[in-house]
ModelCIF file with pLDDT and N, C-alpha, C, O atoms, coordinates in Angstrom:
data_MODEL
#
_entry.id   MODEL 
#
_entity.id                         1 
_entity.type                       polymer 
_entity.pdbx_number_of_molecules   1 
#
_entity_poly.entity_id                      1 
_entity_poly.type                           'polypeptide(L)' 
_entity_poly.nstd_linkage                   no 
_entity_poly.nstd_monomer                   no 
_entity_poly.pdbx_seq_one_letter_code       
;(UNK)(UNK)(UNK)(UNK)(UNK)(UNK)(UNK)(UNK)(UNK)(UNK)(UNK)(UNK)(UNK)(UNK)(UNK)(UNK)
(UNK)(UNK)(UNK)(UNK)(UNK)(UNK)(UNK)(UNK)(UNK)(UNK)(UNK)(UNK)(UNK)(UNK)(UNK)(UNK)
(UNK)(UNK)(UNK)(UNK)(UNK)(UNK)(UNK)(UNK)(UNK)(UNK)(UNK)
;
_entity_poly.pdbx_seq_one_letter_code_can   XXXXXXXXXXXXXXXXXXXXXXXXXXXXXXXXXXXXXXXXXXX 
_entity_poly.pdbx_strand_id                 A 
#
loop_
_entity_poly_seq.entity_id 
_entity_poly_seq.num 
_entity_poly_seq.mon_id 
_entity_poly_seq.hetero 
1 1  UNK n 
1 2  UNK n 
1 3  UNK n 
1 4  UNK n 
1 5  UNK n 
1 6  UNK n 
1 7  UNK n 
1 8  UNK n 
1 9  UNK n 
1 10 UNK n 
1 11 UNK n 
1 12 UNK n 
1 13 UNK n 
1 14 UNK n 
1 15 UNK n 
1 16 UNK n 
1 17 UNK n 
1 18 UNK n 
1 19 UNK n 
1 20 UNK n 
1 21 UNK n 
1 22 UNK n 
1 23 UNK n 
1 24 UNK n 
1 25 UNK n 
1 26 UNK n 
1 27 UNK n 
1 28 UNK n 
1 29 UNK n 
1 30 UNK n 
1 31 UNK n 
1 32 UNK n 
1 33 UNK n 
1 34 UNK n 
1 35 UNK n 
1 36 UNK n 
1 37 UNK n 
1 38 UNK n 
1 39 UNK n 
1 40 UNK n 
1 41 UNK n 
1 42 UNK n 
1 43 UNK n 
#
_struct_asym.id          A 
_struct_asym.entity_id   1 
#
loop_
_ma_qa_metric.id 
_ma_qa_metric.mode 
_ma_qa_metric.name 
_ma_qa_metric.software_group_id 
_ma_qa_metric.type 
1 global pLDDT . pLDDT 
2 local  pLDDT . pLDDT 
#
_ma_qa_metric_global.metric_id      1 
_ma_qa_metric_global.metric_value   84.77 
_ma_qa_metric_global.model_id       1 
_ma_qa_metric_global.ordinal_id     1 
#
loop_
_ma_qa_metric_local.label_asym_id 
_ma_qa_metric_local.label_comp_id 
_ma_qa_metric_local.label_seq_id 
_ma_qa_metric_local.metric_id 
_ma_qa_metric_local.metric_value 
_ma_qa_metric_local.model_id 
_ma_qa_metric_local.ordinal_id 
A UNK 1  2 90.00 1 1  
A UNK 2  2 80.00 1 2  
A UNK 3  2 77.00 1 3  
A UNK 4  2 69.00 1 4  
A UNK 5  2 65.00 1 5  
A UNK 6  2 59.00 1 6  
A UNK 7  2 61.00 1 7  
A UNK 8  2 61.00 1 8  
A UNK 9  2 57.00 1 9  
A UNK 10 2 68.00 1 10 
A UNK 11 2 62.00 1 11 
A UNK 12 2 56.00 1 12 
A UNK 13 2 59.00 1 13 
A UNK 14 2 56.00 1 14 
A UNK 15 2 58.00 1 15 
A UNK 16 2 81.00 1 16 
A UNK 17 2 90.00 1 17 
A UNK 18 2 95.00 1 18 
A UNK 19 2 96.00 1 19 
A UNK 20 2 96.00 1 20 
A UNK 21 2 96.00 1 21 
A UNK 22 2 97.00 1 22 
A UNK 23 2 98.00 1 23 
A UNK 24 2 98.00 1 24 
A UNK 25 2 97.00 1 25 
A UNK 26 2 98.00 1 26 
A UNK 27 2 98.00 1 27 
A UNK 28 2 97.00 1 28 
A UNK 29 2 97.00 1 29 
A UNK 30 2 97.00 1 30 
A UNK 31 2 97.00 1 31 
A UNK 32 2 96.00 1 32 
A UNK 33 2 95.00 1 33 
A UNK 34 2 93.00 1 34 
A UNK 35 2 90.00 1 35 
A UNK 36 2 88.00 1 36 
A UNK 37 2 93.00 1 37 
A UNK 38 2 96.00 1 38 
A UNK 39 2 97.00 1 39 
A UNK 40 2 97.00 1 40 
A UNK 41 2 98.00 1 41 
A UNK 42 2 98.00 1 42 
A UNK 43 2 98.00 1 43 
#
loop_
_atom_site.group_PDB 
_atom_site.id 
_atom_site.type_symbol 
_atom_site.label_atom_id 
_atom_site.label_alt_id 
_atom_site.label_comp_id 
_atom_site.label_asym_id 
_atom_site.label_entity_id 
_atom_site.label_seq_id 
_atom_site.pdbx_PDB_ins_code 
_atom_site.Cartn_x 
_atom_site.Cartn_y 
_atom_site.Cartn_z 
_atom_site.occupancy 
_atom_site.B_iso_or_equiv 
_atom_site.pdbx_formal_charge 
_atom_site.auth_seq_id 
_atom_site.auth_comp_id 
_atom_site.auth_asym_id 
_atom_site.auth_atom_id 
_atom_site.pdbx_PDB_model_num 
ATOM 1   N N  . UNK A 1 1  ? 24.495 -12.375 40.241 1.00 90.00 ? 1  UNK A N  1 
ATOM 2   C CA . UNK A 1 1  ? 25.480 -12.643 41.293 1.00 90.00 ? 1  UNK A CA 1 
ATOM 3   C C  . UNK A 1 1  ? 25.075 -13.847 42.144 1.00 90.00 ? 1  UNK A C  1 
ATOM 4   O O  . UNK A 1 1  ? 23.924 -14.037 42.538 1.00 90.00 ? 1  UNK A O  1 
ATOM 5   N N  . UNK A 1 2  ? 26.165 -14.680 42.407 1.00 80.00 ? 2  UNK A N  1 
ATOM 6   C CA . UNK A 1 2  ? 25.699 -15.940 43.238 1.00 80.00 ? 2  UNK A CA 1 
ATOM 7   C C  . UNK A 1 2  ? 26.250 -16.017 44.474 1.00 80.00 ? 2  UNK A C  1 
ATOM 8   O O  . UNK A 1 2  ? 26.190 -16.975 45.245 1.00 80.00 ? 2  UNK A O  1 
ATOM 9   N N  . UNK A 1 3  ? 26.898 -14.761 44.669 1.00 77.00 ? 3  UNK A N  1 
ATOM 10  C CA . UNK A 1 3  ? 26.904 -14.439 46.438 1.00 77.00 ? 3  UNK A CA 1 
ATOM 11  C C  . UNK A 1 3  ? 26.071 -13.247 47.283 1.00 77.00 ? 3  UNK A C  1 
ATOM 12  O O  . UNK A 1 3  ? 25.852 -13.571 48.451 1.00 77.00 ? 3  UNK A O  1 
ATOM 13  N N  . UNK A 1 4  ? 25.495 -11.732 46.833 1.00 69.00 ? 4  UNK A N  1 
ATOM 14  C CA . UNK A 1 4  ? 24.999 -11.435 47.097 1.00 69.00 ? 4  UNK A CA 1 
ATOM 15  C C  . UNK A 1 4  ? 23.966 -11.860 48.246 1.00 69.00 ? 4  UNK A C  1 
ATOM 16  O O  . UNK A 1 4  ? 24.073 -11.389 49.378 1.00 69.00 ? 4  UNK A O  1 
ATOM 17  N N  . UNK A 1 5  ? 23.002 -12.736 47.916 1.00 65.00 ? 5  UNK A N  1 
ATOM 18  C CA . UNK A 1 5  ? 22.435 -13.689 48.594 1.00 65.00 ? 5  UNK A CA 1 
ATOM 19  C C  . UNK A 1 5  ? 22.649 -14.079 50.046 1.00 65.00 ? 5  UNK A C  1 
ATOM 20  O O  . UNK A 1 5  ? 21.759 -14.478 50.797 1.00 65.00 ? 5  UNK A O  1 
ATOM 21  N N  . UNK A 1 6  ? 24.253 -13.879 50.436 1.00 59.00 ? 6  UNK A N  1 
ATOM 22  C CA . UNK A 1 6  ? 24.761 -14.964 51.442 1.00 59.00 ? 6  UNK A CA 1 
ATOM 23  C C  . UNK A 1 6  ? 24.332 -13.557 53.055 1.00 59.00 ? 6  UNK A C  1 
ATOM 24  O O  . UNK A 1 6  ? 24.239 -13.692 54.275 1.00 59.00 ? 6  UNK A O  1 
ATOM 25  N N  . UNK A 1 7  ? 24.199 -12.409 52.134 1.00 61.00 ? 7  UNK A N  1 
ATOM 26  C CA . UNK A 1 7  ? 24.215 -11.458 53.047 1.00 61.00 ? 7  UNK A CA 1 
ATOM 27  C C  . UNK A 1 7  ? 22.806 -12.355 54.204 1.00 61.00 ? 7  UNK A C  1 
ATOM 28  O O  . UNK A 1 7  ? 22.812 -12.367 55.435 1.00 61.00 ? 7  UNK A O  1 
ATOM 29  N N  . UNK A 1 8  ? 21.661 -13.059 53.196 1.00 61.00 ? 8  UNK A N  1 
ATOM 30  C CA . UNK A 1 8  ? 20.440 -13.553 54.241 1.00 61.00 ? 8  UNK A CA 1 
ATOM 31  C C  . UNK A 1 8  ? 20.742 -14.746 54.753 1.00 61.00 ? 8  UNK A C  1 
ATOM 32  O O  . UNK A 1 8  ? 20.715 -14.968 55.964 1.00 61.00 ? 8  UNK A O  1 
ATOM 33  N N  . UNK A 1 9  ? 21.058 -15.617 53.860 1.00 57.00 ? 9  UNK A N  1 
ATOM 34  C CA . UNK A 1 9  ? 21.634 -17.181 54.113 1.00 57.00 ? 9  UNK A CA 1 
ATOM 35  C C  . UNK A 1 9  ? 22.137 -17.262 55.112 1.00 57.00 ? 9  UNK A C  1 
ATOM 36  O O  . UNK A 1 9  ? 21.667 -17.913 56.045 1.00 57.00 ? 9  UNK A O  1 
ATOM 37  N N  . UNK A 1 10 ? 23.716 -16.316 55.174 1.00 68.00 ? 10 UNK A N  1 
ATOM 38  C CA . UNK A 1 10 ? 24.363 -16.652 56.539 1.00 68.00 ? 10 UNK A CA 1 
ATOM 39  C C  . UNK A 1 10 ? 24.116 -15.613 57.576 1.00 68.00 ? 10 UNK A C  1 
ATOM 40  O O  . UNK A 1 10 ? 24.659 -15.728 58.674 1.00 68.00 ? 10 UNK A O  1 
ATOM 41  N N  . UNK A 1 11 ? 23.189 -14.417 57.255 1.00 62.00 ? 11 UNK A N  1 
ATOM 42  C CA . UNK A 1 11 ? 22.500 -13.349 58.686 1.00 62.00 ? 11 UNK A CA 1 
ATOM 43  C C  . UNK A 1 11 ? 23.906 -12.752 58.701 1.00 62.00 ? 11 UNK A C  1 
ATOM 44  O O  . UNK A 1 11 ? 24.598 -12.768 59.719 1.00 62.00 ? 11 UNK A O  1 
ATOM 45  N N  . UNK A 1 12 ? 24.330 -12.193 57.473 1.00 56.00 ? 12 UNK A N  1 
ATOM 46  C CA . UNK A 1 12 ? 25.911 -11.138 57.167 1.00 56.00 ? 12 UNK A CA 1 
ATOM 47  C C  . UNK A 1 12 ? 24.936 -9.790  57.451 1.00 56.00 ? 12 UNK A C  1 
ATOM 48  O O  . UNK A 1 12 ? 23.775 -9.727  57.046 1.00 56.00 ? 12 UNK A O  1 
ATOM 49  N N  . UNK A 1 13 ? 25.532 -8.843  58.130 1.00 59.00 ? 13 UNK A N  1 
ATOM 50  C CA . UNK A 1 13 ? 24.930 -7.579  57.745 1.00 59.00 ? 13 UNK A CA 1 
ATOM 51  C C  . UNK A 1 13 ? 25.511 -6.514  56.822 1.00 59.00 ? 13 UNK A C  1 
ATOM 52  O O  . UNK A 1 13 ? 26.730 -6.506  56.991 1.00 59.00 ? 13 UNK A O  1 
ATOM 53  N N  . UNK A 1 14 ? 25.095 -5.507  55.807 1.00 56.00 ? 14 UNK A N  1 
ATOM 54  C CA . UNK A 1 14 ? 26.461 -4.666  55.510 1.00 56.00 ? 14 UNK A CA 1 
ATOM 55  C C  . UNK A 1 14 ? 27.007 -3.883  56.093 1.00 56.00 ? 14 UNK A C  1 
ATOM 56  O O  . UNK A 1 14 ? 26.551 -3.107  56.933 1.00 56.00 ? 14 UNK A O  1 
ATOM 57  N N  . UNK A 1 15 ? 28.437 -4.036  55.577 1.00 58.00 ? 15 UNK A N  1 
ATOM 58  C CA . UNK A 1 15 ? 29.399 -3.147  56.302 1.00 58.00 ? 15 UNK A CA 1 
ATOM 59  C C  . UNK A 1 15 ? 30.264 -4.244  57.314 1.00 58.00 ? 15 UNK A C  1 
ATOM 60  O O  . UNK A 1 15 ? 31.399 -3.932  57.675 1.00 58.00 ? 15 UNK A O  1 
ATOM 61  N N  . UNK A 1 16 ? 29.736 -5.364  57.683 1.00 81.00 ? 16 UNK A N  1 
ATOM 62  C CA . UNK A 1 16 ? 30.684 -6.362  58.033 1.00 81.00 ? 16 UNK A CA 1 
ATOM 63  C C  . UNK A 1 16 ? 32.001 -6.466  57.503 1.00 81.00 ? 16 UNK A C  1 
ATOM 64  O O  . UNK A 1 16 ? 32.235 -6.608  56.303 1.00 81.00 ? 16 UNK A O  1 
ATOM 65  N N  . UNK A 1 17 ? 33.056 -6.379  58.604 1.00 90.00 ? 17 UNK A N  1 
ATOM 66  C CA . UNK A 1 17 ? 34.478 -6.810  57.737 1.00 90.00 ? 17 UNK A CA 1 
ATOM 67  C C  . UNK A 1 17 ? 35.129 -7.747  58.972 1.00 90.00 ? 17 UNK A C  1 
ATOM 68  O O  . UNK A 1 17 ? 34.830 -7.849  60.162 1.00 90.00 ? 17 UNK A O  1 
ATOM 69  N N  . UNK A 1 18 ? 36.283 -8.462  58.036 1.00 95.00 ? 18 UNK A N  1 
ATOM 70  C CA . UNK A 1 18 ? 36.606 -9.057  58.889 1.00 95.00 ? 18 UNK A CA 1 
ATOM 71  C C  . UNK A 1 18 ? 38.013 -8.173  59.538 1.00 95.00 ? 18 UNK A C  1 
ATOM 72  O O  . UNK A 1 18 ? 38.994 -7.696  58.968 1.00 95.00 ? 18 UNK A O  1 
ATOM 73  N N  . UNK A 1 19 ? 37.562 -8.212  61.116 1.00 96.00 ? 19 UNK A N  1 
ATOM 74  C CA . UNK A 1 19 ? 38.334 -8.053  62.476 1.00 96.00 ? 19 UNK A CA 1 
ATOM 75  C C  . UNK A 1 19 ? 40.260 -7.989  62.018 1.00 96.00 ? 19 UNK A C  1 
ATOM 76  O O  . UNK A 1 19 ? 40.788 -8.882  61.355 1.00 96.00 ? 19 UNK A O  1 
ATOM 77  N N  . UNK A 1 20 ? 40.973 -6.834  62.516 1.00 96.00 ? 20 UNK A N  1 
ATOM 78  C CA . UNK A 1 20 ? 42.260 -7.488  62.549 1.00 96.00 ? 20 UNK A CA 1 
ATOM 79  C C  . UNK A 1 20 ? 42.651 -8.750  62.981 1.00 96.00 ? 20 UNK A C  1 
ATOM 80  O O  . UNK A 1 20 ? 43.366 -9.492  62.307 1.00 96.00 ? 20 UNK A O  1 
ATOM 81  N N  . UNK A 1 21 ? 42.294 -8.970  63.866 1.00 96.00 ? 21 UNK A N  1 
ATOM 82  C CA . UNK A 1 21 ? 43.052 -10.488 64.901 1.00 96.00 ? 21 UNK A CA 1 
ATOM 83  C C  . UNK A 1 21 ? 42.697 -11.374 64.410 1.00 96.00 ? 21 UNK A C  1 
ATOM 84  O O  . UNK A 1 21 ? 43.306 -12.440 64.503 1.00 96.00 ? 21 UNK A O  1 
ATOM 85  N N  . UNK A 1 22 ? 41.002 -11.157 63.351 1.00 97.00 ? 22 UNK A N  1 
ATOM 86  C CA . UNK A 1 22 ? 40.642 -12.664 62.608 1.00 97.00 ? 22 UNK A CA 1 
ATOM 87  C C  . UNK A 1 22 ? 41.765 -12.593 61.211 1.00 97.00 ? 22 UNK A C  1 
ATOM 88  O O  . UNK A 1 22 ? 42.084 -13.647 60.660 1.00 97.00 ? 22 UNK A O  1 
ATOM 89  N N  . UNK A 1 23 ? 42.272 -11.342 60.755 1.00 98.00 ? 23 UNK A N  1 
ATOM 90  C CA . UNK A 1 23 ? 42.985 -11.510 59.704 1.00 98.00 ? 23 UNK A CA 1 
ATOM 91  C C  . UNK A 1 23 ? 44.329 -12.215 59.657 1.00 98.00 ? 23 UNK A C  1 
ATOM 92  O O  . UNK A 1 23 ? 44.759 -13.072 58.885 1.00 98.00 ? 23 UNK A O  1 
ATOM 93  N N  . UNK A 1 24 ? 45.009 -11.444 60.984 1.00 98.00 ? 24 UNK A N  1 
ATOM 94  C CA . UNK A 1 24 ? 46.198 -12.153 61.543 1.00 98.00 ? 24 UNK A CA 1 
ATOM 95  C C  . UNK A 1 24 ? 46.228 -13.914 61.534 1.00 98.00 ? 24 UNK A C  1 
ATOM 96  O O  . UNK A 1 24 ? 47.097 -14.736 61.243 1.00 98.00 ? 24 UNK A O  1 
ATOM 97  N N  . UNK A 1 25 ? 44.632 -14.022 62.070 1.00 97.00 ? 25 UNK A N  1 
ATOM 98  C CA . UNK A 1 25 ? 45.234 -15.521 62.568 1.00 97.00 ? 25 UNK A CA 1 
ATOM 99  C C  . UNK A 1 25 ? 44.938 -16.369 61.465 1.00 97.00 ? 25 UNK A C  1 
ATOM 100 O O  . UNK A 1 25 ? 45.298 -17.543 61.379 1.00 97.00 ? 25 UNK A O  1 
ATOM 101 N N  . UNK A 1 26 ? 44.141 -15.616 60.460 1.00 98.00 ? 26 UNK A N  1 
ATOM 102 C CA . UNK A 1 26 ? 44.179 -16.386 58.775 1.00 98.00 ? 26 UNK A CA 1 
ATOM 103 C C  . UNK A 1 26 ? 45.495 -16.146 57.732 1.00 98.00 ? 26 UNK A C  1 
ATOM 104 O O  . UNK A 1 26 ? 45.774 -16.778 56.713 1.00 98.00 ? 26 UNK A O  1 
ATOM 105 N N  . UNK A 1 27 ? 46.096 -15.176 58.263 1.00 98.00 ? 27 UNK A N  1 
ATOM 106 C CA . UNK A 1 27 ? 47.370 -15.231 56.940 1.00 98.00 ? 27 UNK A CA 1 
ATOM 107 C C  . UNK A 1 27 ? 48.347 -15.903 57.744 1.00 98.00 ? 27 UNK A C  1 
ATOM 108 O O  . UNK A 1 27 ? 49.394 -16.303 57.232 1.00 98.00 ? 27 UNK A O  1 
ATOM 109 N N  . UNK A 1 28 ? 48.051 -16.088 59.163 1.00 97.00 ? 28 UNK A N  1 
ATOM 110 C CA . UNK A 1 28 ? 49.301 -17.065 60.255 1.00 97.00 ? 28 UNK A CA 1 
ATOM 111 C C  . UNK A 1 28 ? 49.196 -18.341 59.679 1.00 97.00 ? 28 UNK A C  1 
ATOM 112 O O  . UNK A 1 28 ? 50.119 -18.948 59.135 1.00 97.00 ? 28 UNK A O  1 
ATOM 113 N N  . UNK A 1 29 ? 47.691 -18.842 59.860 1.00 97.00 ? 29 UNK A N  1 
ATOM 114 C CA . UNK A 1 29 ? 47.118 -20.125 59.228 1.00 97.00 ? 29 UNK A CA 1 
ATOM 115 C C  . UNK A 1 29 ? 47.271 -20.689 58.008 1.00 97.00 ? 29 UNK A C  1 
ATOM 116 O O  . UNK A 1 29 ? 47.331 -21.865 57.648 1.00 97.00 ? 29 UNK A O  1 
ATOM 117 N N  . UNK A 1 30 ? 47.328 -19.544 57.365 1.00 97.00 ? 30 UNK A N  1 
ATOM 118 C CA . UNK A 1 30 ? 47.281 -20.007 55.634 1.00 97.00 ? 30 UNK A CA 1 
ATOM 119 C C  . UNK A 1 30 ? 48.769 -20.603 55.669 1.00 97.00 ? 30 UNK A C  1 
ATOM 120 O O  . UNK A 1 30 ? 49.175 -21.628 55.121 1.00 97.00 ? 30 UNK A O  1 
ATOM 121 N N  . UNK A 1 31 ? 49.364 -19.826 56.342 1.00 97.00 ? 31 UNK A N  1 
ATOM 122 C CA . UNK A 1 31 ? 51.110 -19.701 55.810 1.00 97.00 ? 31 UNK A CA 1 
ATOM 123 C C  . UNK A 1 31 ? 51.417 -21.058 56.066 1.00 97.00 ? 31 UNK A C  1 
ATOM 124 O O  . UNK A 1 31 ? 51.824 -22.008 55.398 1.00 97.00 ? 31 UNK A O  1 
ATOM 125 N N  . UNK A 1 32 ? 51.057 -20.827 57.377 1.00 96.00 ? 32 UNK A N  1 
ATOM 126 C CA . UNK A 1 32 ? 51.487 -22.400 58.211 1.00 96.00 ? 32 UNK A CA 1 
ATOM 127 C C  . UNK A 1 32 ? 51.209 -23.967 57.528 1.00 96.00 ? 32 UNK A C  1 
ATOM 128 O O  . UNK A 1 32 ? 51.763 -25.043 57.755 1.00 96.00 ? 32 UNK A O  1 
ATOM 129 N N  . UNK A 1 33 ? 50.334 -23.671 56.791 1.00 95.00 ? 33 UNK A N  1 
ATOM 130 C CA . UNK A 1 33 ? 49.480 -24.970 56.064 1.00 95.00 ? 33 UNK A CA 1 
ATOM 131 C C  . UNK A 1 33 ? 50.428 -25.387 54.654 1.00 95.00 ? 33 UNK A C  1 
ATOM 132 O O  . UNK A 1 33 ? 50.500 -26.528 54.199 1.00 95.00 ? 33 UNK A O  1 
ATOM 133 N N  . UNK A 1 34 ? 51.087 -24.239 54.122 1.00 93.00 ? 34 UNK A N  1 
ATOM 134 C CA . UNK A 1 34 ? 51.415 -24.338 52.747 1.00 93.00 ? 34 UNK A CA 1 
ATOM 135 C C  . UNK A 1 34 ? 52.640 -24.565 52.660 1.00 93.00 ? 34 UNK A C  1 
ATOM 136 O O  . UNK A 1 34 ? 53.458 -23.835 53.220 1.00 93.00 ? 34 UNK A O  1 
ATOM 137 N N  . UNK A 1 35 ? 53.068 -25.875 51.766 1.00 90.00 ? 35 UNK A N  1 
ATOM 138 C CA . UNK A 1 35 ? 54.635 -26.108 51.585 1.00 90.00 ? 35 UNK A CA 1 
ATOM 139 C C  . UNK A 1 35 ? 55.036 -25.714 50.298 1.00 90.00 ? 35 UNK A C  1 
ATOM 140 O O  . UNK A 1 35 ? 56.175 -26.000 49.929 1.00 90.00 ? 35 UNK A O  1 
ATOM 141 N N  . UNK A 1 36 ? 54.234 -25.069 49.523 1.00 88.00 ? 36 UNK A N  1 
ATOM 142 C CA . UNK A 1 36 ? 55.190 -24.540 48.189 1.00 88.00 ? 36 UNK A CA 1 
ATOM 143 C C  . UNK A 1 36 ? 55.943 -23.251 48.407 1.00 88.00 ? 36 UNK A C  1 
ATOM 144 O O  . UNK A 1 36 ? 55.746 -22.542 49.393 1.00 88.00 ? 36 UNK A O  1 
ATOM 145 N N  . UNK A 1 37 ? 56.882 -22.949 47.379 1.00 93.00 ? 37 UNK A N  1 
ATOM 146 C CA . UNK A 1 37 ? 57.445 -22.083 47.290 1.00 93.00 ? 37 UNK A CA 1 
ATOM 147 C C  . UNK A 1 37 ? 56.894 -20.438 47.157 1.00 93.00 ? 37 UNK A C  1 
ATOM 148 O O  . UNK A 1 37 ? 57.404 -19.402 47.582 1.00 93.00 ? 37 UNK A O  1 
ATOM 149 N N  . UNK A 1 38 ? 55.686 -20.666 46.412 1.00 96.00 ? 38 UNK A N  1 
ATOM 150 C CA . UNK A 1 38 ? 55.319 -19.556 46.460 1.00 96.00 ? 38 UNK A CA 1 
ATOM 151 C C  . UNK A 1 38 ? 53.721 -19.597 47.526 1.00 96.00 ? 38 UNK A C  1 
ATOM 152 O O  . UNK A 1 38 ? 53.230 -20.718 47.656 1.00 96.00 ? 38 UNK A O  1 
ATOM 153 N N  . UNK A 1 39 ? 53.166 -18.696 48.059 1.00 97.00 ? 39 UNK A N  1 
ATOM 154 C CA . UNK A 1 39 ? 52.025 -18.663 48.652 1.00 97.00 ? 39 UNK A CA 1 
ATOM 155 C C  . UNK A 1 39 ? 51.157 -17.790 48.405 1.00 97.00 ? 39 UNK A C  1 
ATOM 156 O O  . UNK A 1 39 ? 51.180 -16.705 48.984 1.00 97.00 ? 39 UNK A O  1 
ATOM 157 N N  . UNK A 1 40 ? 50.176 -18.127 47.441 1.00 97.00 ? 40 UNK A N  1 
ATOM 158 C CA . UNK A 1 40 ? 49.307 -17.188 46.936 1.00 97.00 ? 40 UNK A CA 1 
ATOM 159 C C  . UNK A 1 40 ? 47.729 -16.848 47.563 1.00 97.00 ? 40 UNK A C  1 
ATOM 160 O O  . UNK A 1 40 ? 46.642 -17.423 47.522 1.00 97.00 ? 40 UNK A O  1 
ATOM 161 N N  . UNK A 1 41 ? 48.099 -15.948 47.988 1.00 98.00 ? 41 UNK A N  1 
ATOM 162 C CA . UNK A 1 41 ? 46.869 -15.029 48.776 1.00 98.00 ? 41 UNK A CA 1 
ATOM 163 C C  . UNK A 1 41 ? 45.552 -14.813 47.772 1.00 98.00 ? 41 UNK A C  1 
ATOM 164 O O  . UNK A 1 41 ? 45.981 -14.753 46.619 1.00 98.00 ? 41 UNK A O  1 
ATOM 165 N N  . UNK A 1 42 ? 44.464 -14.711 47.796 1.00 98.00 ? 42 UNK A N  1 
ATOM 166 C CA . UNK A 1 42 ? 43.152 -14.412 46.983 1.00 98.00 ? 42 UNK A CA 1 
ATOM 167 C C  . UNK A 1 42 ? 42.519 -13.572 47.715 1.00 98.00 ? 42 UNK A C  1 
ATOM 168 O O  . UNK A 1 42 ? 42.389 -13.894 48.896 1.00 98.00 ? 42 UNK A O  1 
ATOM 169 N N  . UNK A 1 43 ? 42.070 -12.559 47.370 1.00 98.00 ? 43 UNK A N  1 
ATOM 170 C CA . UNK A 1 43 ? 40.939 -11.719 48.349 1.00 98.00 ? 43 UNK A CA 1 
ATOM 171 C C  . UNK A 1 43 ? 39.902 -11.250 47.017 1.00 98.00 ? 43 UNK A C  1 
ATOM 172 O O  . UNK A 1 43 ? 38.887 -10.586 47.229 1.00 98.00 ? 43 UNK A O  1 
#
């Protein structure tokens, strides 16, 4: 695995998730940025 790792790299702890309000203001963001027809989400 070549992310595992990031848990030390970036000082992630487990069980970290990301926040409602940070989710909100990333699918607000994403949307806002994209002019195609379709908008494809990745998680």
């Amino acid at each position: 695995c070549y992310y595992l790792h990031k848990e030390h790299l970036l000082d992630q702890h487990r069980g970290r998730r990301m926040e409602v309000s940070m989710l909100e203001r990333y699918v607000r963001q994403y949307i806002e940025a994209q002019n195609g027809d379709e908008i494809i989400f990745s998680w």
